[in-house]
N, C-alpha and C. Protein backbone atom coordinates (compact mmCIF):
# COMPACT_ATOMS: atom_id res chain seq x y z
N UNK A 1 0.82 -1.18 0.00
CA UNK A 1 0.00 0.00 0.00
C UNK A 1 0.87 1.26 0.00
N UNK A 2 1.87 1.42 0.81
CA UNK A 2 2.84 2.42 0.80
C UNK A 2 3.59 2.51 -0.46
N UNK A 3 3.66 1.53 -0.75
CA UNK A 3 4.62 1.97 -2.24
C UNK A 3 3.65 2.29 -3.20
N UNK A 4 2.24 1.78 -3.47
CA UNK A 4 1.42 2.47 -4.05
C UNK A 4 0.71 4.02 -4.27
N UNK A 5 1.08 4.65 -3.03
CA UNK A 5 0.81 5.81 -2.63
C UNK A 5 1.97 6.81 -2.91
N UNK A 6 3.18 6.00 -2.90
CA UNK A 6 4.40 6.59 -3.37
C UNK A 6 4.65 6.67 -5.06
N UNK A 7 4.28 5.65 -5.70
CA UNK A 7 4.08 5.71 -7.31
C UNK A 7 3.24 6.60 -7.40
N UNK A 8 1.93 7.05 -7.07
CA UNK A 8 0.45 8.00 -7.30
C UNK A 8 1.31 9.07 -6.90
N UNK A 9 1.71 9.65 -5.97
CA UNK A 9 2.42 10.48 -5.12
C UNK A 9 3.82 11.25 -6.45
N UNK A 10 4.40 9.97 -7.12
CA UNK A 10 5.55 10.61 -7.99
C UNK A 10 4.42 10.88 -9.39
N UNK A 11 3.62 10.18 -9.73
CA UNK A 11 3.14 10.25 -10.83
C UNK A 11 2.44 11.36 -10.83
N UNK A 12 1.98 11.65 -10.07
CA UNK A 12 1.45 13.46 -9.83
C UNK A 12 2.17 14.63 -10.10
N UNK A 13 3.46 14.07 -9.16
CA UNK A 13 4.20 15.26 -9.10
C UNK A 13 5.20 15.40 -10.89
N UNK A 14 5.31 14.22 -11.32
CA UNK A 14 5.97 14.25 -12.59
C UNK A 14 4.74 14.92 -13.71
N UNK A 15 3.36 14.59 -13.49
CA UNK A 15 2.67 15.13 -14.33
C UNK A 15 2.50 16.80 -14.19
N UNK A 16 2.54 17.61 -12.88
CA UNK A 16 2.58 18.63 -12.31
C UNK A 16 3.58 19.90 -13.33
N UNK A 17 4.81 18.97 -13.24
CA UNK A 17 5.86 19.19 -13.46
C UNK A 17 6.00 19.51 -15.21
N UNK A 18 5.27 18.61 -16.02
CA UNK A 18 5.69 18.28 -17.15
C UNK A 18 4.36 19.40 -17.53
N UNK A 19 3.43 19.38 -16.82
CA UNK A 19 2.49 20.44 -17.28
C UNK A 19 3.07 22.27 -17.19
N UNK A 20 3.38 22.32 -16.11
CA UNK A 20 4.14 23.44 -15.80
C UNK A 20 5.21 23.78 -17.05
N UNK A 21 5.97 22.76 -17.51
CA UNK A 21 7.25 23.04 -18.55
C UNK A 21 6.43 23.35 -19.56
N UNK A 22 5.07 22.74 -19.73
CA UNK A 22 4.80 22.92 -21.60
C UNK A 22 3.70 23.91 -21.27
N UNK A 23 3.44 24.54 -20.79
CA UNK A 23 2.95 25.91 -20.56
C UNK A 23 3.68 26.97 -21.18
N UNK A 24 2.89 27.93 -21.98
CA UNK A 24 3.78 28.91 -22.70
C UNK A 24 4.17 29.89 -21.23
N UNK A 25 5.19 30.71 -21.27
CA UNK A 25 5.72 31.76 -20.15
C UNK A 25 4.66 32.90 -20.51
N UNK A 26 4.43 33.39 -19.54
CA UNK A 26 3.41 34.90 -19.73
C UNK A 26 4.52 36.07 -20.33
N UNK A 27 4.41 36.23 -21.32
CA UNK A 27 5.14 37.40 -21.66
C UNK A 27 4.43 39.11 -20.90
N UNK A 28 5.53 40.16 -20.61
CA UNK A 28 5.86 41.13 -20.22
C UNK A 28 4.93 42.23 -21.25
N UNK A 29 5.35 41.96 -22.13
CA UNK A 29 4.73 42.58 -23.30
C UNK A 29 3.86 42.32 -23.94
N UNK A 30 2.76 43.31 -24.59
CA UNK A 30 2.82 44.86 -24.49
C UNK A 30 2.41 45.32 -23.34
N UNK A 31 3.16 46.66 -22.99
CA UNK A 31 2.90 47.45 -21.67
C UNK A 31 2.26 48.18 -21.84
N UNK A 32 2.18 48.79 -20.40
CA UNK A 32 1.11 50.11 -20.33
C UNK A 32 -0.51 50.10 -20.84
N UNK A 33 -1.11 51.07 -20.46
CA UNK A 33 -1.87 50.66 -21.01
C UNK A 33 -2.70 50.79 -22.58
N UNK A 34 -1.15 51.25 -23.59
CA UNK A 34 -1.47 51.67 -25.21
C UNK A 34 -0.99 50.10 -25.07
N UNK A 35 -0.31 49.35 -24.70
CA UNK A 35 0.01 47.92 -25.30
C UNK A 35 1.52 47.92 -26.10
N UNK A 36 2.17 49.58 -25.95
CA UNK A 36 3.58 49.11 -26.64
C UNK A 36 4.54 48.03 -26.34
N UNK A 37 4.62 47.58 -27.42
CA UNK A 37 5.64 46.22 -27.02
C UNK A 37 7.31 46.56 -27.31
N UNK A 38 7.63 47.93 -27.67
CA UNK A 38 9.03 48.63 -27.46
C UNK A 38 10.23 47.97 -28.28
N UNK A 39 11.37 48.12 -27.53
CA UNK A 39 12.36 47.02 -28.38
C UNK A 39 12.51 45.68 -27.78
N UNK A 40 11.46 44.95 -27.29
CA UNK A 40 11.36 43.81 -26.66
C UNK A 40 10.29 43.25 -27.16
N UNK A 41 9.60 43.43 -28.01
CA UNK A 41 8.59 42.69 -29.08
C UNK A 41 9.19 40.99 -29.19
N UNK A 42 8.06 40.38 -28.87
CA UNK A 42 8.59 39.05 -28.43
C UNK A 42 9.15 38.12 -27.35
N UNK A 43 9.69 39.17 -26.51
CA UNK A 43 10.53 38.66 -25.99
C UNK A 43 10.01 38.26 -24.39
N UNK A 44 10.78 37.49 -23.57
CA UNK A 44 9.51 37.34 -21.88
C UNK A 44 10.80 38.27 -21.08
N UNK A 45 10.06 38.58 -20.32
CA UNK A 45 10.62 39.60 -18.97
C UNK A 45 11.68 39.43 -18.71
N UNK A 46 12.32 37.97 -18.72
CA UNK A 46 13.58 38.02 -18.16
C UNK A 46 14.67 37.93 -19.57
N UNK A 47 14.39 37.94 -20.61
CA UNK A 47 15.16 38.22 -22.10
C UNK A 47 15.41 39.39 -22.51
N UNK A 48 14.58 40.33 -21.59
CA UNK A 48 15.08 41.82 -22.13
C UNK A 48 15.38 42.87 -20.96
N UNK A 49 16.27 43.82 -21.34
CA UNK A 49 17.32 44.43 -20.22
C UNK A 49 16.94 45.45 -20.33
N UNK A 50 15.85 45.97 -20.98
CA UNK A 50 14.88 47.27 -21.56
C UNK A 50 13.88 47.14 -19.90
N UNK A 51 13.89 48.99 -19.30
CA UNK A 51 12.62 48.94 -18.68
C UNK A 51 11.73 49.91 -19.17
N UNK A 52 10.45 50.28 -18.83
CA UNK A 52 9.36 50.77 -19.68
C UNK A 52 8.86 51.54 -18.72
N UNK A 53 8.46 53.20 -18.85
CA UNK A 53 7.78 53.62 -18.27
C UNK A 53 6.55 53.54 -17.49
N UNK A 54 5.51 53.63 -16.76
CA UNK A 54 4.69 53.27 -16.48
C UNK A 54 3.56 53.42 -17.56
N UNK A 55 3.45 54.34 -18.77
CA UNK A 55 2.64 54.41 -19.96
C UNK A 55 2.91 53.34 -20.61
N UNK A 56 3.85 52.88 -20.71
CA UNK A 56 4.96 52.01 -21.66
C UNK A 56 5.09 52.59 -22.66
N UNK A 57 5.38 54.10 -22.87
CA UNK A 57 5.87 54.69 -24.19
C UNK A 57 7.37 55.01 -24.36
N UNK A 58 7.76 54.91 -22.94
CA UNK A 58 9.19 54.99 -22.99
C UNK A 58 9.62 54.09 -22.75
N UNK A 59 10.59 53.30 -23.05
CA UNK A 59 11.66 52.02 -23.33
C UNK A 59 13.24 52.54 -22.62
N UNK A 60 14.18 52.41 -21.43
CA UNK A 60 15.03 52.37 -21.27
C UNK A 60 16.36 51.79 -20.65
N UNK A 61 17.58 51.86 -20.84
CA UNK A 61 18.67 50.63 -20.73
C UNK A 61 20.12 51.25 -21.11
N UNK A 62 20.80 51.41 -20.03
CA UNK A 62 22.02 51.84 -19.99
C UNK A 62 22.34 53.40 -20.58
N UNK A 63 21.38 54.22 -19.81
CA UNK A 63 21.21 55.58 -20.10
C UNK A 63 20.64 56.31 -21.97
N UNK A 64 20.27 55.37 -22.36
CA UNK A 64 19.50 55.32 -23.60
C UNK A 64 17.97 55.04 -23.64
N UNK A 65 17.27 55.80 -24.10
CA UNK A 65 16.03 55.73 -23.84
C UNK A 65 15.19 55.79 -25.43
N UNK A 66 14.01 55.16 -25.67
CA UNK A 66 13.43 54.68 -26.71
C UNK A 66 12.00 55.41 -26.67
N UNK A 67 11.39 56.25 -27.82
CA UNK A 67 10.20 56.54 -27.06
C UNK A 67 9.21 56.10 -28.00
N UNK A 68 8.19 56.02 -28.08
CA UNK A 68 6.77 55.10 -28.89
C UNK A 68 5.90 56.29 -28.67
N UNK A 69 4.71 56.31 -29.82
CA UNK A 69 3.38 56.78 -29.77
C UNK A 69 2.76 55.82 -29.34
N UNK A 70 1.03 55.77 -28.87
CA UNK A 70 0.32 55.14 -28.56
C UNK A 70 0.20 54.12 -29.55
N UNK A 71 0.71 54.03 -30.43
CA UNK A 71 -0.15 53.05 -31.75
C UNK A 71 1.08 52.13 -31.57
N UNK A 72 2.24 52.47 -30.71
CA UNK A 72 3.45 51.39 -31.32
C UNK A 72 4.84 51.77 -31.82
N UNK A 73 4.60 53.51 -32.35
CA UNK A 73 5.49 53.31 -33.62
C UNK A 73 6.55 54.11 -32.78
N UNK A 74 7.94 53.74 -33.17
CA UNK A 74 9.33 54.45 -32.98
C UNK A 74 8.62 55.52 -33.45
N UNK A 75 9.19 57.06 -31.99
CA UNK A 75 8.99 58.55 -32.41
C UNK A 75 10.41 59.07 -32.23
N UNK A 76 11.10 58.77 -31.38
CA UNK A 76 12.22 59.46 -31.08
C UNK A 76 13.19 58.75 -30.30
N UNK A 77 14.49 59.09 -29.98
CA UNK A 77 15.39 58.35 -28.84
C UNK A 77 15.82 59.84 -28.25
N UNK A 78 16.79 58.89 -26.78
CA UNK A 78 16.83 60.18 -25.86
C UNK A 78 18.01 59.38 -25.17
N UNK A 79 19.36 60.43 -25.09
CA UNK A 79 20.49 59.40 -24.68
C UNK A 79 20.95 61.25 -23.11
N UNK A 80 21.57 60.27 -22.69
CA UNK A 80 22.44 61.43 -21.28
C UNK A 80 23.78 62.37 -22.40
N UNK A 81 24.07 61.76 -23.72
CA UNK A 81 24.90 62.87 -24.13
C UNK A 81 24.68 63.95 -25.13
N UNK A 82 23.46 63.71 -25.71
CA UNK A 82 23.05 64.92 -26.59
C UNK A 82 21.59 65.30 -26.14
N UNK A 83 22.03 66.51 -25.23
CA UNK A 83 20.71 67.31 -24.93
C UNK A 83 19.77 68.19 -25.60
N UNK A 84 20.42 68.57 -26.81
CA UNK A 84 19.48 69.22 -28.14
C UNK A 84 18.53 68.11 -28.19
N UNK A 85 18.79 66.77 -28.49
CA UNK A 85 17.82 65.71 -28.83
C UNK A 85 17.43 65.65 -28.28
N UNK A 86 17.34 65.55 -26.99
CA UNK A 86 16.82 64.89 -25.36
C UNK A 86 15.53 66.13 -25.42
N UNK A 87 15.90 67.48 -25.21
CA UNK A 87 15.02 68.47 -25.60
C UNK A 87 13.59 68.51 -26.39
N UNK A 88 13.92 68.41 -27.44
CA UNK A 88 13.53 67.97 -28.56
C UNK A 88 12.30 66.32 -28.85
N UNK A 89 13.11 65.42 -28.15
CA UNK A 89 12.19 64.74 -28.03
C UNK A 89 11.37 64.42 -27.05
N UNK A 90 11.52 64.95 -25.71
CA UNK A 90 10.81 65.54 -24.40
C UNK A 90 9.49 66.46 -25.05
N UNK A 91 9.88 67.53 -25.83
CA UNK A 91 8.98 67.95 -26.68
C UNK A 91 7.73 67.09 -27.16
N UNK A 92 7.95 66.54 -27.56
CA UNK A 92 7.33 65.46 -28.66
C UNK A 92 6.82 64.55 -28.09
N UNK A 93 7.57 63.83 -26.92
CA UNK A 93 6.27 63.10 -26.39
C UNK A 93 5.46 63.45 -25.10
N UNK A 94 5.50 64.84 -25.08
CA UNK A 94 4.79 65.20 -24.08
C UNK A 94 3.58 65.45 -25.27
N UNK A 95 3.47 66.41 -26.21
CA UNK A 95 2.21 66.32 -27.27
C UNK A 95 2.04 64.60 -27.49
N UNK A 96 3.27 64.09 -27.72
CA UNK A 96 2.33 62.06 -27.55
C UNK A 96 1.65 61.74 -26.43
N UNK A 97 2.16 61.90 -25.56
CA UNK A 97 0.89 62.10 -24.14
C UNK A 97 -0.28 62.28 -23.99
N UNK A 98 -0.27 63.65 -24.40
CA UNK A 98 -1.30 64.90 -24.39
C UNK A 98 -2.48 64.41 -25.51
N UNK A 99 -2.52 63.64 -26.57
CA UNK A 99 -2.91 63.27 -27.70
C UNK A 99 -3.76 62.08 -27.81
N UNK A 100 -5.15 61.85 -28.34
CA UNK A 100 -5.06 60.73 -28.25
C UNK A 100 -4.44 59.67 -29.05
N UNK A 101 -4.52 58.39 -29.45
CA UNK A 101 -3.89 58.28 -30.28
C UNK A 101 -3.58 58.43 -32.00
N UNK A 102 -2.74 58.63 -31.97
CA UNK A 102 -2.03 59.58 -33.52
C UNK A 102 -0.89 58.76 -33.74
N UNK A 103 -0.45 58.14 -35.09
CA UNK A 103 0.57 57.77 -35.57
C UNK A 103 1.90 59.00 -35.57
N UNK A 104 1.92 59.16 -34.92
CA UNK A 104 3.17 60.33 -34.47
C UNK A 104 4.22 60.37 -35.50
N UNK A 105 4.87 58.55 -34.44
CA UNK A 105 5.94 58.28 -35.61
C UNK A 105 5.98 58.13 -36.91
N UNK A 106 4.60 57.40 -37.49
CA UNK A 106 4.77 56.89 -38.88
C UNK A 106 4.87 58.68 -39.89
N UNK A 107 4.46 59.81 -38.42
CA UNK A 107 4.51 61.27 -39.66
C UNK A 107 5.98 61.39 -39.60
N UNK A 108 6.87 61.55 -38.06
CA UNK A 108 7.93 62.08 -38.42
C UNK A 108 9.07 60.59 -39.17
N UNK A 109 8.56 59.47 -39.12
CA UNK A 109 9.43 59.20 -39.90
C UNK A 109 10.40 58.35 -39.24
N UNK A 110 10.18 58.21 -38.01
CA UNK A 110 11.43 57.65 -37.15
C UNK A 110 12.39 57.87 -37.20
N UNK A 111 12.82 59.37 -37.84
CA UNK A 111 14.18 59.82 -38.37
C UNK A 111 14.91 60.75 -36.72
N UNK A 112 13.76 61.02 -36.03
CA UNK A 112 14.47 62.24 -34.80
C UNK A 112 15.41 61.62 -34.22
């Protein structure tokens, strides 16, 4: 009887186990609540070294920062050594903010 309870006992825990592995991982992405999925499109929480504002329009990682419109699209980047840009695109997504959603990026181009 004891060893029976011990086979039921492993056979549980191996099925537990094997269910748990073939479960897809909950991915991280899309954030906020526009759903940008940033430069981590695809990827699960612990594969990307990117963190995301609480909108999730901003994307950032080793003093480089990524910024999105509501729809998704690359609008601008924003780094600690060029403050004309940083300016500039502070600009821009404060009107992405302010906005509802507007393809921002697909006007300027993803060029800023």
């Amino acid at each position: 009887m004891n060893s029976t309870v011990r086979y039921l006992l492993t056979g549980a825990a191996a099925f537990a186990a094997l269910t748990f592995v073939g479960t897809p991982q909950a991915m991280a992405y899309p954030a906020g609540p526009w759903g940008v999925e940033g430069p981590c499109k695809g990827l699960a929480p612990n594969q990307c070294p990117w963190s995301h504002s609480e909108d999730g329009l901003t994307w950032s990682y080793k003093g480089h920062s990524s910024h999105y419109d509501k729809m998704g699209n690359y609008v601008c980047n924003t780094n600690q050594w060029e403050p004309a840009r940083t300016a500039y695109c502070n600009a821009v997504m404060t009107l992405v903010r302010a906005l509802p959603p507007v393809p921002i990026g697909e006007v300027l181009g993803g060029q800023s």
